[in-house]
C-alpha atoms as a PDB file:
ATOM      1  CA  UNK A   1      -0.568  12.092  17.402  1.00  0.00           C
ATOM      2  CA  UNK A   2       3.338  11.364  17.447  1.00  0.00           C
ATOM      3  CA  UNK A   3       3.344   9.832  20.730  1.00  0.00           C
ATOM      4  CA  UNK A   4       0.666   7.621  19.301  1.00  0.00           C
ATOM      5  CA  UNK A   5       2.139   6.611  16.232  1.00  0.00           C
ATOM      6  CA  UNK A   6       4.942   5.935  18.303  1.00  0.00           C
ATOM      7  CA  UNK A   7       3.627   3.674  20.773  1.00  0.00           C
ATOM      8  CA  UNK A   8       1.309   2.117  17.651  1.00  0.00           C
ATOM      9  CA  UNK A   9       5.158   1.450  16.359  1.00  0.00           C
ATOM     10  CA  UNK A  10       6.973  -0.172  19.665  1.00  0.00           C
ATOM     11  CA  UNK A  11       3.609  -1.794  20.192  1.00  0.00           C
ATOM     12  CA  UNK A  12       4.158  -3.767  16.442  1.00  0.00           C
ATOM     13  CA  UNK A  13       7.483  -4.112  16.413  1.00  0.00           C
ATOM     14  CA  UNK A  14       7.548  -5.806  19.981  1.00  0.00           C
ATOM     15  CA  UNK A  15       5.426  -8.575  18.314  1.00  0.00           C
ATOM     16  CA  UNK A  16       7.944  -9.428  15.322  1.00  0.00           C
ATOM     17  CA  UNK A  17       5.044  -9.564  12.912  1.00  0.00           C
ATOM     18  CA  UNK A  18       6.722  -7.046  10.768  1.00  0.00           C
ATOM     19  CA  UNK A  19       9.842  -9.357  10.122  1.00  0.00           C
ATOM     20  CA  UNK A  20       8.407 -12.129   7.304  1.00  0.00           C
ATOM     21  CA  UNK A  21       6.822  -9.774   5.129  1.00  0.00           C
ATOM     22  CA  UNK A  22       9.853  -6.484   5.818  1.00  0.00           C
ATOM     23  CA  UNK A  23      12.491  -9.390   4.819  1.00  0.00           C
ATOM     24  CA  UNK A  24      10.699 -10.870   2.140  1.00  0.00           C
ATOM     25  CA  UNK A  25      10.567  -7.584   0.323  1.00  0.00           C
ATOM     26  CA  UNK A  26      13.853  -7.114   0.878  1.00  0.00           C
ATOM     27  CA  UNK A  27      15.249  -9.926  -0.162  1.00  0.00           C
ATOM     28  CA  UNK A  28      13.093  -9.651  -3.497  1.00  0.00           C
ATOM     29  CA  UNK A  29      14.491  -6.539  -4.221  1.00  0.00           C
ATOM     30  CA  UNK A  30      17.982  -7.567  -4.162  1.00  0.00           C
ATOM     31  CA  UNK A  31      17.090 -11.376  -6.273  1.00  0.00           C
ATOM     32  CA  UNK A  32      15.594  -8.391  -8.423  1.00  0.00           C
ATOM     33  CA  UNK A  33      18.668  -6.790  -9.459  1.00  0.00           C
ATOM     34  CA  UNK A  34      20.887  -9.502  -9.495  1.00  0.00           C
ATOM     35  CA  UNK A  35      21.224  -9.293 -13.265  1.00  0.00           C
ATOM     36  CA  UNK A  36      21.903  -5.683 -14.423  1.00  0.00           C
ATOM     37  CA  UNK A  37      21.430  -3.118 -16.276  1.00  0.00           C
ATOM     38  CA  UNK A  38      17.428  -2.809 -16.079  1.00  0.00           C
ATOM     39  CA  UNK A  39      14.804  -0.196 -17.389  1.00  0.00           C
ATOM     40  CA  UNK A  40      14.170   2.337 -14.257  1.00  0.00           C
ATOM     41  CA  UNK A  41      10.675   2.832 -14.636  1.00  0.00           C
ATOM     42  CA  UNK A  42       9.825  -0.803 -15.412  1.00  0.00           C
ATOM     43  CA  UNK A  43      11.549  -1.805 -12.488  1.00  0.00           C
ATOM     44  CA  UNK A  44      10.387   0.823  -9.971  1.00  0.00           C
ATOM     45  CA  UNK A  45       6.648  -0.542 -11.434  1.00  0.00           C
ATOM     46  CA  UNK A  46       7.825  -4.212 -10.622  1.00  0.00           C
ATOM     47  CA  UNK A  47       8.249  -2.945  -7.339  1.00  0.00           C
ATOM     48  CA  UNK A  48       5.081  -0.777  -7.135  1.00  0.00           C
ATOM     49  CA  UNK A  49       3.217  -4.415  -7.433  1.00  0.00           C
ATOM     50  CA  UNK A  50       5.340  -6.284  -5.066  1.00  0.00           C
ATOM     51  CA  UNK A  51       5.091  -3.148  -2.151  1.00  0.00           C
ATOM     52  CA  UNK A  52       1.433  -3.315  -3.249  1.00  0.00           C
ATOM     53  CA  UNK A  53       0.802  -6.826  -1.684  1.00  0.00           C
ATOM     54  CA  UNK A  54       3.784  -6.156   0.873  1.00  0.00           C
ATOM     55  CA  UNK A  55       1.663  -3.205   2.884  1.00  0.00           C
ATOM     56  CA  UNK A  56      -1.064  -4.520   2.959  1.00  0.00           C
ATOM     57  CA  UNK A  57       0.219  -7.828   4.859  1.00  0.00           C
ATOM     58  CA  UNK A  58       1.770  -5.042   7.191  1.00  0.00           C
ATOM     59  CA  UNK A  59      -1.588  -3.543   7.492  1.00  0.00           C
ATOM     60  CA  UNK A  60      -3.684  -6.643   8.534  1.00  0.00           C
ATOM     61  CA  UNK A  61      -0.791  -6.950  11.027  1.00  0.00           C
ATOM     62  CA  UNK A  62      -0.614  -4.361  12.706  1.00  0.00           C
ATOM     63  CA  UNK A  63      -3.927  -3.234  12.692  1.00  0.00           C
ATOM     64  CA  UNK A  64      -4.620  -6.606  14.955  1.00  0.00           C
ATOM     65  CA  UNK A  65      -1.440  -6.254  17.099  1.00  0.00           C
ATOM     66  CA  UNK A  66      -3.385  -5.070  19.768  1.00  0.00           C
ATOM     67  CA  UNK A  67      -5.458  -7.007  22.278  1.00  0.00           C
ATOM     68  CA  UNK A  68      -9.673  -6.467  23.163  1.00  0.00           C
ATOM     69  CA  UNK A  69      -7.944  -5.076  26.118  1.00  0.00           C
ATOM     70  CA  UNK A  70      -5.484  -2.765  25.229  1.00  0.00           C
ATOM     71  CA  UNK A  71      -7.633  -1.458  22.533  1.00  0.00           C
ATOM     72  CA  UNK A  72      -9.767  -0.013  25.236  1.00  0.00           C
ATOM     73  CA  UNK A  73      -7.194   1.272  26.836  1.00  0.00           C
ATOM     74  CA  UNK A  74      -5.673   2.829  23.933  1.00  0.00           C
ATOM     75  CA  UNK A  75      -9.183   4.501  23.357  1.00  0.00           C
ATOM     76  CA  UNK A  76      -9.497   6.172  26.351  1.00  0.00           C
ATOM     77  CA  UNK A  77      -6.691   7.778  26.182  1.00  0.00           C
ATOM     78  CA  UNK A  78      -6.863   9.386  22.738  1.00  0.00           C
ATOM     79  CA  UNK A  79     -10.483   9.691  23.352  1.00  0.00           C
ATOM     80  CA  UNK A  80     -10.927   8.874  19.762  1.00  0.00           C
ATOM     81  CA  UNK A  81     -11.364   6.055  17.509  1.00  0.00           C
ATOM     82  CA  UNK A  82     -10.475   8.526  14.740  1.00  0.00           C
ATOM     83  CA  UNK A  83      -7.491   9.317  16.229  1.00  0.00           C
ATOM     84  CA  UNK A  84      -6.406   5.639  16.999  1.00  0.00           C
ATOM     85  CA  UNK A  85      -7.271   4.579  13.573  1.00  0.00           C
ATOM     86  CA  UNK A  86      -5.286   7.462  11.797  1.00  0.00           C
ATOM     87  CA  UNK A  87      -2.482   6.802  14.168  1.00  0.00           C
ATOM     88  CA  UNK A  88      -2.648   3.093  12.669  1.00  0.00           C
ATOM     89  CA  UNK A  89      -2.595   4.299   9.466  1.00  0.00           C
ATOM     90  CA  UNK A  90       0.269   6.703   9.495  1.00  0.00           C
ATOM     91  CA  UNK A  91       2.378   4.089  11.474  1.00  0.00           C
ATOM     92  CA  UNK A  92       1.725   1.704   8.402  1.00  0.00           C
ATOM     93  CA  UNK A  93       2.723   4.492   5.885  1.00  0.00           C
ATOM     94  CA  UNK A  94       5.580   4.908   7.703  1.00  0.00           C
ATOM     95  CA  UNK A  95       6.935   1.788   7.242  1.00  0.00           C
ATOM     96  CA  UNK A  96       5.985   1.755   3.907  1.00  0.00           C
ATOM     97  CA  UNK A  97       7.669   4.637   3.405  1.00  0.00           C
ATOM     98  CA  UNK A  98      10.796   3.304   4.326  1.00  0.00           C
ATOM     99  CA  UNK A  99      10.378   0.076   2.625  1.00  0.00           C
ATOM    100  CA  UNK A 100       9.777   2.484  -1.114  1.00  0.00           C
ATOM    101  CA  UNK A 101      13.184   4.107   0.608  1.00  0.00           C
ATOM    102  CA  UNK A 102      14.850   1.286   0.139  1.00  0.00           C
ATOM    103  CA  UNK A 103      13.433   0.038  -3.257  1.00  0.00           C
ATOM    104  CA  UNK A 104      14.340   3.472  -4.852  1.00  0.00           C
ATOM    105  CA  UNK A 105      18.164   4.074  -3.187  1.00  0.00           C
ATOM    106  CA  UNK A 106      19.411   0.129  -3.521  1.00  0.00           C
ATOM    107  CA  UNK A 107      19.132  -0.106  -7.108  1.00  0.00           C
ATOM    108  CA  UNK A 108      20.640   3.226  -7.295  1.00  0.00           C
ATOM    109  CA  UNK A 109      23.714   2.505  -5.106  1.00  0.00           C
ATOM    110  CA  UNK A 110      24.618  -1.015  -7.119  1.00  0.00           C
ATOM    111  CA  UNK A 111      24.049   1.262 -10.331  1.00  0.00           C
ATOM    112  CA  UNK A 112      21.434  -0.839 -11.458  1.00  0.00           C
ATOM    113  CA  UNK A 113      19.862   0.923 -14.812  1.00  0.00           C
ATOM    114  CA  UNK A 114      20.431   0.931 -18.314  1.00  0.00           C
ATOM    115  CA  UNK A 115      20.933   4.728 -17.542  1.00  0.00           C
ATOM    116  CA  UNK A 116      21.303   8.207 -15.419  1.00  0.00           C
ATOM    117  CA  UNK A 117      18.528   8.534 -13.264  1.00  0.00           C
ATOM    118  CA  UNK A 118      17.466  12.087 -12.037  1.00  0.00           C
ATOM    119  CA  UNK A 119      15.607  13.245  -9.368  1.00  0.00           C
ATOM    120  CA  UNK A 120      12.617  14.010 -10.909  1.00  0.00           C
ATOM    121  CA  UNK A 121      12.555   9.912 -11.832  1.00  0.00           C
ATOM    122  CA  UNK A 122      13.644   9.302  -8.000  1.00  0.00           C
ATOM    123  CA  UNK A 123      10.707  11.799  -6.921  1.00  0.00           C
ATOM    124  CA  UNK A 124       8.235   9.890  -9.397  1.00  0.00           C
ATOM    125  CA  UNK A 125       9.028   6.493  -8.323  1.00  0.00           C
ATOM    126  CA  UNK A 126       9.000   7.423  -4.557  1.00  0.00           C
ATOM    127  CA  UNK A 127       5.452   8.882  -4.771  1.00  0.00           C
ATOM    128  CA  UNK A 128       4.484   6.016  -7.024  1.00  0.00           C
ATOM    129  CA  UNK A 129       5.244   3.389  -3.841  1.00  0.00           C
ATOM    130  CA  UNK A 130       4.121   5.745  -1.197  1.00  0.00           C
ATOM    131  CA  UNK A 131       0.625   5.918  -3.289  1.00  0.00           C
ATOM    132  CA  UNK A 132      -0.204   2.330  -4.022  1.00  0.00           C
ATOM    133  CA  UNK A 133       0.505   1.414  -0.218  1.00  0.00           C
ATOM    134  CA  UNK A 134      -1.923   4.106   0.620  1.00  0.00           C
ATOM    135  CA  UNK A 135      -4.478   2.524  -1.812  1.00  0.00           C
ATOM    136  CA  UNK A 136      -3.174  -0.953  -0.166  1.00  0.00           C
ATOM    137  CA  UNK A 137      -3.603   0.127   3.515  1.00  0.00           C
ATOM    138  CA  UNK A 138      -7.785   1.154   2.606  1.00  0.00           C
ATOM    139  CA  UNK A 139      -8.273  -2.148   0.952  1.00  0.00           C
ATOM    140  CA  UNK A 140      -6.570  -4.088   3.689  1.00  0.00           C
ATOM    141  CA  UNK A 141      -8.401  -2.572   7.371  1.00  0.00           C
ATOM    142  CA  UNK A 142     -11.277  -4.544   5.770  1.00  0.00           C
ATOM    143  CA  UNK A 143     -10.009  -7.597   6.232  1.00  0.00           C
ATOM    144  CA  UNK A 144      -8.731  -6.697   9.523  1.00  0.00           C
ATOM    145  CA  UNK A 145      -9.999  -8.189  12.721  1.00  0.00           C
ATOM    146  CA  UNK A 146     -11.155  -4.406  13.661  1.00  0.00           C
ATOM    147  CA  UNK A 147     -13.465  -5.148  10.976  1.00  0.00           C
ATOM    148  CA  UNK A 148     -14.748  -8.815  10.944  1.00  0.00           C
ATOM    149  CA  UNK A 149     -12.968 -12.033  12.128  1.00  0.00           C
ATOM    150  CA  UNK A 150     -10.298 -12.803  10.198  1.00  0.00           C
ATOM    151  CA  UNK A 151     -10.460 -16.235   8.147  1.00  0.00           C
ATOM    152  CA  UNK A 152      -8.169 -17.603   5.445  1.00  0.00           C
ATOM    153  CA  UNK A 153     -10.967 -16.685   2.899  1.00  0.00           C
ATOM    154  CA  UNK A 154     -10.617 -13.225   3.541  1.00  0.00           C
ATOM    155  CA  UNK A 155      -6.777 -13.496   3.152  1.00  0.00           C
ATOM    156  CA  UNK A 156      -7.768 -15.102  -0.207  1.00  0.00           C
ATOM    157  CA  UNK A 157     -10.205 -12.579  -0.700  1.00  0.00           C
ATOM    158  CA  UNK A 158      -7.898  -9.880  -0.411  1.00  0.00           C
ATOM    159  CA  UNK A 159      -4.892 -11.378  -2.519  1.00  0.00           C
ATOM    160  CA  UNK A 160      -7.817 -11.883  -4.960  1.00  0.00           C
ATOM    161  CA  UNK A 161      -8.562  -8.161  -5.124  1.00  0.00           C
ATOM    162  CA  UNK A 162      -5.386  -7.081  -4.747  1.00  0.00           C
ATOM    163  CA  UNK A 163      -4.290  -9.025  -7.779  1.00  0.00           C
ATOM    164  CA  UNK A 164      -7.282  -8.338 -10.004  1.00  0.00           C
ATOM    165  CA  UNK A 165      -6.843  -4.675  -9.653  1.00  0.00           C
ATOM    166  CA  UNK A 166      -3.323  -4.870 -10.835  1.00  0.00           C
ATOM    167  CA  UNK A 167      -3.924  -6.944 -13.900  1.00  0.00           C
ATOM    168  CA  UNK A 168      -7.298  -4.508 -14.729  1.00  0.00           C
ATOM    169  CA  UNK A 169      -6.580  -3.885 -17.906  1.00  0.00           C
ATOM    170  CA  UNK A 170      -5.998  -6.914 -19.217  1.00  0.00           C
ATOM    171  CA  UNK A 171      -8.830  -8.314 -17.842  1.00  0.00           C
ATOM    172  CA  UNK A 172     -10.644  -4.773 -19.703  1.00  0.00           C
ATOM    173  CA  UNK A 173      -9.500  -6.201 -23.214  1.00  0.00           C
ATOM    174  CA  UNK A 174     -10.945  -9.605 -22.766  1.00  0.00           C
ATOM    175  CA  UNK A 175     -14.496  -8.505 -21.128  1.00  0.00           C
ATOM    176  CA  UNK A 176     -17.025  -7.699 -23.462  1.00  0.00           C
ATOM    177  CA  UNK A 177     -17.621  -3.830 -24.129  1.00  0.00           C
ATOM    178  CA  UNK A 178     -20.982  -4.223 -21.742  1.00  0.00           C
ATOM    179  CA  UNK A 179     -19.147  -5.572 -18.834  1.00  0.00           C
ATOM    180  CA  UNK A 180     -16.258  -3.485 -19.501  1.00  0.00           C
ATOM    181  CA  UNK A 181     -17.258  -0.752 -17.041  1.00  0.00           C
ATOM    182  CA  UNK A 182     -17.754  -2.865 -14.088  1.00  0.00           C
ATOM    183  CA  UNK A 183     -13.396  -2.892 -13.653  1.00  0.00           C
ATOM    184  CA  UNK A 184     -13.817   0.729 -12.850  1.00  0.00           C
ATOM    185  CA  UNK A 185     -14.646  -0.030  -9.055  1.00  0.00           C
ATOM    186  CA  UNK A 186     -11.382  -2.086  -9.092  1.00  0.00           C
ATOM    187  CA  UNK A 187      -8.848   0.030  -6.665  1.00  0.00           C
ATOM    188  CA  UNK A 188      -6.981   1.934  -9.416  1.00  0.00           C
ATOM    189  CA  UNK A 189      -3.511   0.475  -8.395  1.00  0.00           C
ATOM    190  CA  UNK A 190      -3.188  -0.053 -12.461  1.00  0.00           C
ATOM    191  CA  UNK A 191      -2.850   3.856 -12.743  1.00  0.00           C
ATOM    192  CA  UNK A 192       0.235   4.071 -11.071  1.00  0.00           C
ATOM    193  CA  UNK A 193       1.608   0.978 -13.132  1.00  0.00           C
ATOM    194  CA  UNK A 194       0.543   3.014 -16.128  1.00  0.00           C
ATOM    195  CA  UNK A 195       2.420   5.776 -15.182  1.00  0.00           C
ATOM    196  CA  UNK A 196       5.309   4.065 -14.632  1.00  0.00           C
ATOM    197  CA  UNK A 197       4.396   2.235 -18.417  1.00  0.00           C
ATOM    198  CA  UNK A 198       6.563   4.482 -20.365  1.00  0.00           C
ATOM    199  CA  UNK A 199      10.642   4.780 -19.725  1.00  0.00           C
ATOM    200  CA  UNK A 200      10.831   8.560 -19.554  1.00  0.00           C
ATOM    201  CA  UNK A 201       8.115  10.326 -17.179  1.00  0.00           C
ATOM    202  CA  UNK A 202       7.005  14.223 -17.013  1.00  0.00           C
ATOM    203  CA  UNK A 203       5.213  15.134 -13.895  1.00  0.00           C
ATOM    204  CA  UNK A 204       2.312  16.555 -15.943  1.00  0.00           C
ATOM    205  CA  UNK A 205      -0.868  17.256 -15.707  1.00  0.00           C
ATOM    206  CA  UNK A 206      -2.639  13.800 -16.289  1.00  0.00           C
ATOM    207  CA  UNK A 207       0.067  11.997 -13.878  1.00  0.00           C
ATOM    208  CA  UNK A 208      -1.174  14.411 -11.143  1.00  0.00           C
ATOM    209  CA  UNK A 209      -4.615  13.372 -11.972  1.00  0.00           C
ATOM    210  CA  UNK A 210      -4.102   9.998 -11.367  1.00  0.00           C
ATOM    211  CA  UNK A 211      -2.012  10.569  -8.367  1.00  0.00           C
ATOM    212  CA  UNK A 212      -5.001  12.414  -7.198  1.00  0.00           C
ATOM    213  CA  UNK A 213      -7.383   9.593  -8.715  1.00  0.00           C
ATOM    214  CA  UNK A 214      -5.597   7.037  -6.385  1.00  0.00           C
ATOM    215  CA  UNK A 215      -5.367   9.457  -3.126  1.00  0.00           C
ATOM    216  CA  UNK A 216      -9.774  10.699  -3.602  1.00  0.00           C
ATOM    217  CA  UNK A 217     -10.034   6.218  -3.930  1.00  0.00           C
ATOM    218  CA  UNK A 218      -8.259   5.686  -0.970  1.00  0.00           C
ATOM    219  CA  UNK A 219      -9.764   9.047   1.675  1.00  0.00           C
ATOM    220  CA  UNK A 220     -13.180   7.420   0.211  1.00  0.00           C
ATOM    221  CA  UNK A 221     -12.513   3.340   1.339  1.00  0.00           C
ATOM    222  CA  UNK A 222     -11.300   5.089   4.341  1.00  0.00           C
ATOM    223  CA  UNK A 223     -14.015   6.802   5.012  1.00  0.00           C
ATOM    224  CA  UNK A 224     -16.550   4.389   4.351  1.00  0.00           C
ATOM    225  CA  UNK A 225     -14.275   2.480   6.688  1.00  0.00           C
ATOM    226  CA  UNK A 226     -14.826   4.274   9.694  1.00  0.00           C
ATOM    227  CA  UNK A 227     -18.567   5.087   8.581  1.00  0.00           C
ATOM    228  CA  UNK A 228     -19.223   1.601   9.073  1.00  0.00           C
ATOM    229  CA  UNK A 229     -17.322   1.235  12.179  1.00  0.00           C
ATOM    230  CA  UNK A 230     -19.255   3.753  14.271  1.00  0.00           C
ATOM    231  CA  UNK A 231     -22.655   2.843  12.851  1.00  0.00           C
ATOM    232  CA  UNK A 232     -22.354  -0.818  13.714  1.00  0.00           C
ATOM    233  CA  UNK A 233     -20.179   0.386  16.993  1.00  0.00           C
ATOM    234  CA  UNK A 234     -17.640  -2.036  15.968  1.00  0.00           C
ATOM    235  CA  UNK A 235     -14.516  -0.336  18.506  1.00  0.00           C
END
């Protein structure tokens, strides 16, 4: 699996698709700090929103990097679209992983809060990014090209999900108590921006619930993800 991830990575990075959406989170982060001191969770949540959209570009990207071609040949040699796919994935977390890397040590290196920050806040804030690109990765390979042609609707579509789900629960407060329920298929990327609601954060009980929430919503779109892709022998 290594050796996969790592050709998955040298495969993606050969085609520069990374570079727009890398260096435009990059350079948001730093426009985001510019002014100084700012609240530490309410930023790191800022940030959870903006990685949120960020991955799942990177997703869509590199799921497609390869070729009909070279998608065969990748599959005979792991003998497994499971294993291709979860090599896909992990190389996409990976990135993401260094992008929430980033987002949590810059701020802290141009001393950018209104005060100390601890570990446990660093720890909170990291898992907080690495979770919401997981749920962005499992709403994204839908609107991959290993899952239907890709159109400019479905890039719509997507953003339109993407931003819904964020927003939730405002748009909870202005539904009627009927329709209220419906939001609750939303991808629960509003969890971790509720965790991340109040300025000083425990790791109790209910935030490992949602943590948990988030990881059971993502396993499940990925499962019905590959589900679908074997039945309809779409790989």
């Amino acid at each position: 699996m290594r050796y996969m991830i790592r050709y998955m990575l040298q495969d993606y990075i050969r085609t520069y698709s990374f570079v727009p959406p890398v260096l435009l989170f990059i350079i948001w982060t730093i426009v985001s700090y510019t002014y100084v001191p700012n609240p530490v969770f309410d930023s790191f949540a800022i940030a959870c929103a903006a990685l949120y959209l960020i991955v799942a570009w990177l997703a869509i990207t590199l799921m497609d990097t390869e070729e009909l071609v070279q998608q065969q040949i990748t599959m005979l040699h792991a003998n497994s679209y499971v294993k291709v796919f979860s090599a896909k994935i992990l190389s996409i977390l990976f990135l993401a992983a260094l992008l929430s890397l980033f987002a949590v040590i810059y701020p802290l290196i141009i001393g950018a809060f209104n005060r100390s920050v601890t570990v446990l806040d660093c720890f909170i804030a990291f898992m907080s990014l690495i979770l919401i690109s997981l749920l962005s990765i499992s709403i994204a390979v839908f609107f991959s090209r290993a899952f239907h042609s890709r159109t400019l609707s479905s890039w719509l579509l997507l953003a339109l999900i993407l931003v819904v789900s964020l927003v939730r629960s405002g748009i909870e407060n202005v539904l009627p108590d009927s329709f209220a329920l419906v939001t609750w298929v939303l991808p629960p990327s509003f969890m971790i921006l509720d965790i991340l609601g109040e300025e000083t954060i425990k790791l109790g009980p209910i935030t490992l619930l949602k943590w948990l929430y988030v990881i059971a919503y993502s396993v499940l779109l990925f499962y019905i993800f590959l589900k679908v892709k074997v039945r309809k022998g779409l790989y």
